[in-house]
Protein backbone atom coordinates (compact mmCIF):
# COMPACT_ATOMS: atom_id res chain seq x y z
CA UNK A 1 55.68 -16.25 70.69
CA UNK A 2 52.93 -16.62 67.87
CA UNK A 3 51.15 -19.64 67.04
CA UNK A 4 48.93 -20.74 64.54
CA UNK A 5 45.36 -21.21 65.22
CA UNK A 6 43.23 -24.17 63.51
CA UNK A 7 41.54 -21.75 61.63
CA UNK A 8 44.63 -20.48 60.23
CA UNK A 9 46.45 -23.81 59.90
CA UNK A 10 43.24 -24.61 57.19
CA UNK A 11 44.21 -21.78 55.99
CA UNK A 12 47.93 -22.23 55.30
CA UNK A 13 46.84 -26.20 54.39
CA UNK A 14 45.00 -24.50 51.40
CA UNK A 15 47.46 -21.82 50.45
CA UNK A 16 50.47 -24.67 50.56
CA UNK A 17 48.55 -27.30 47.96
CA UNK A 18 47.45 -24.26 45.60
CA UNK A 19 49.97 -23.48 42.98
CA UNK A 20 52.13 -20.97 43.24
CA UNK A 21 52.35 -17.72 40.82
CA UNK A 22 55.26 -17.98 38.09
CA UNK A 23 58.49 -15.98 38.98
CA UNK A 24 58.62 -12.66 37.18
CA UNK A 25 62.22 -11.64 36.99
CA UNK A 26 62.46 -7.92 36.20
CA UNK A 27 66.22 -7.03 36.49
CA UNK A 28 67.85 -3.79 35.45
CA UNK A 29 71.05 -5.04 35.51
CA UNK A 30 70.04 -7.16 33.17
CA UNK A 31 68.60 -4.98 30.54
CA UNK A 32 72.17 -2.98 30.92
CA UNK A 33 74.24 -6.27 30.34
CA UNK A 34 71.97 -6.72 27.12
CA UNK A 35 72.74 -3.07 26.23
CA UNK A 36 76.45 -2.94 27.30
CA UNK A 37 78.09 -3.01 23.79
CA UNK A 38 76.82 0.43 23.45
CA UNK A 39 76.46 1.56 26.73
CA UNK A 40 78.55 2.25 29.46
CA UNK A 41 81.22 -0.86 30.12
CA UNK A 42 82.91 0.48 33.17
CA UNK A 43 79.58 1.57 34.81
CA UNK A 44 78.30 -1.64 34.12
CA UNK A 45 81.09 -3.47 35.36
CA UNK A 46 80.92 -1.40 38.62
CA UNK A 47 77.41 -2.29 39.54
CA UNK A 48 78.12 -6.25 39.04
CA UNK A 49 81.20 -5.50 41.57
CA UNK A 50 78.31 -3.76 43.69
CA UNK A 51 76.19 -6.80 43.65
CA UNK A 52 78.78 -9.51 43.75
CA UNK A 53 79.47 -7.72 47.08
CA UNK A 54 75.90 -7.51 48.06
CA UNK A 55 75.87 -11.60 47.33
CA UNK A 56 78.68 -12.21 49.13
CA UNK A 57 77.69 -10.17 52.33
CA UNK A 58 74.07 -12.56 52.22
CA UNK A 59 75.65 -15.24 51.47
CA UNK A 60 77.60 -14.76 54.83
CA UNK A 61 74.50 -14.38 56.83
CA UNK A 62 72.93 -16.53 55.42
CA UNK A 63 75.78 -19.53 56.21
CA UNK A 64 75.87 -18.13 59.74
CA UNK A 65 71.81 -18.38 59.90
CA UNK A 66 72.66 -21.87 59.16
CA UNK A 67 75.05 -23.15 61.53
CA UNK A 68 72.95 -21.75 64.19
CA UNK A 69 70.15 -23.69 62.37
CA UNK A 70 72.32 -26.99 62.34
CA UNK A 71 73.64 -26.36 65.89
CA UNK A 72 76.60 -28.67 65.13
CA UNK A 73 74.82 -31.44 63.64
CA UNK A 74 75.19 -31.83 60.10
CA UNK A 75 72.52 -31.64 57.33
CA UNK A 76 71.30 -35.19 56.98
CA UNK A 77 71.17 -35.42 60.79
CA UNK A 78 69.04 -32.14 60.58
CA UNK A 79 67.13 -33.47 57.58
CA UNK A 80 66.14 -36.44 59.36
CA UNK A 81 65.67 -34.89 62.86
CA UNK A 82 64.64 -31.88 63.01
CA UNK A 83 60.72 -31.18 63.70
CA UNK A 84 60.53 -28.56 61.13
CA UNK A 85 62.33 -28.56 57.66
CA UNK A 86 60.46 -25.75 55.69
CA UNK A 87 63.20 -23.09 57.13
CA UNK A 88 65.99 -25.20 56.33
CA UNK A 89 64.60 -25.44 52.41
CA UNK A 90 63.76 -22.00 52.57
CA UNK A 91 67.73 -21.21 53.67
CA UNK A 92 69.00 -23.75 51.06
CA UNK A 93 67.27 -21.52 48.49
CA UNK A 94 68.59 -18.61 49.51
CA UNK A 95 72.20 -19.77 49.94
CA UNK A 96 72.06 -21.66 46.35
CA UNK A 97 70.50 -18.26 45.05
CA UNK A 98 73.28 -15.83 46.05
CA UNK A 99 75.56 -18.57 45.06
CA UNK A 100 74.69 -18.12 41.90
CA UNK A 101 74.71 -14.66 41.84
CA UNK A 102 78.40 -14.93 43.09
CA UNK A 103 79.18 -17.22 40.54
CA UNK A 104 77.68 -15.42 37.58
CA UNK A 105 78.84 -12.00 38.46
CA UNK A 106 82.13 -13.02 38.73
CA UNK A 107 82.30 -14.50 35.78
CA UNK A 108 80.53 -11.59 33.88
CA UNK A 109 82.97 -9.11 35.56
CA UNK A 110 85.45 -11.28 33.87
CA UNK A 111 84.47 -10.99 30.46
CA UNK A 112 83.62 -7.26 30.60
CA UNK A 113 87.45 -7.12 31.74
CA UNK A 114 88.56 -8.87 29.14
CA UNK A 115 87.36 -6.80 26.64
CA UNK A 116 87.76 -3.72 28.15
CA UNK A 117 91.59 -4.51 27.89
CA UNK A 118 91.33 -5.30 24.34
């Protein structure tokens, strides 16, 4: 096991209270949704089926990272007792992430469907 040293818990101190770097989201998918009215439909439509799996399969780990986590307590007994919370808020993030994804790719699947069939 690894712990910190004082040296390096000043350091982590400082790196937590600095602000953090802006997200930069650079998505291909993306850039071939914003293209898709003259680009490939069906292609497109496979690779959000591609990463709605890929979301779902985290999304899986990640819920059984946190029941192992929780160890059958639930999450405001873990919120208020457990000695560390960064973890937890770091798995929150995740899951509400891939959620997201889930949600989002399903829905864009949908409406490339939709208009594939018309």
């Amino acid at each position: 096991m690894f712990t910190l040293t004082h040296a390096g818990r000043a350091d982590l101190h400082l790196f937590t209270g600095a602000p953090a770097k802006p997200v930069a989201v650079r998505d291909e998918l993306l850039v071939k949704l914003q293209a898709v009215d003259v680009g490939d439909a069906h292609a497109v439509t496979k690779e959000l089926m591609a990463r709605l799996g890929r979301a779902r399969a985290k999304l899986a780990t990640y819920d059984r990272l946190l029941a192992d986590m929780l160890d059958g307590r639930d999450d405001e007994a873990f919120e208020r007792d457990s000695e560390r919370i960064g973890p937890y808020l770091t798995l929150m993030g995740g899951r509400m992430y891939e959620q997201t994804n889930i949600r989002w790719c399903t829905a864009a699947i949908e409406v490339l469907s939709r208009r594939l069939r018309s």
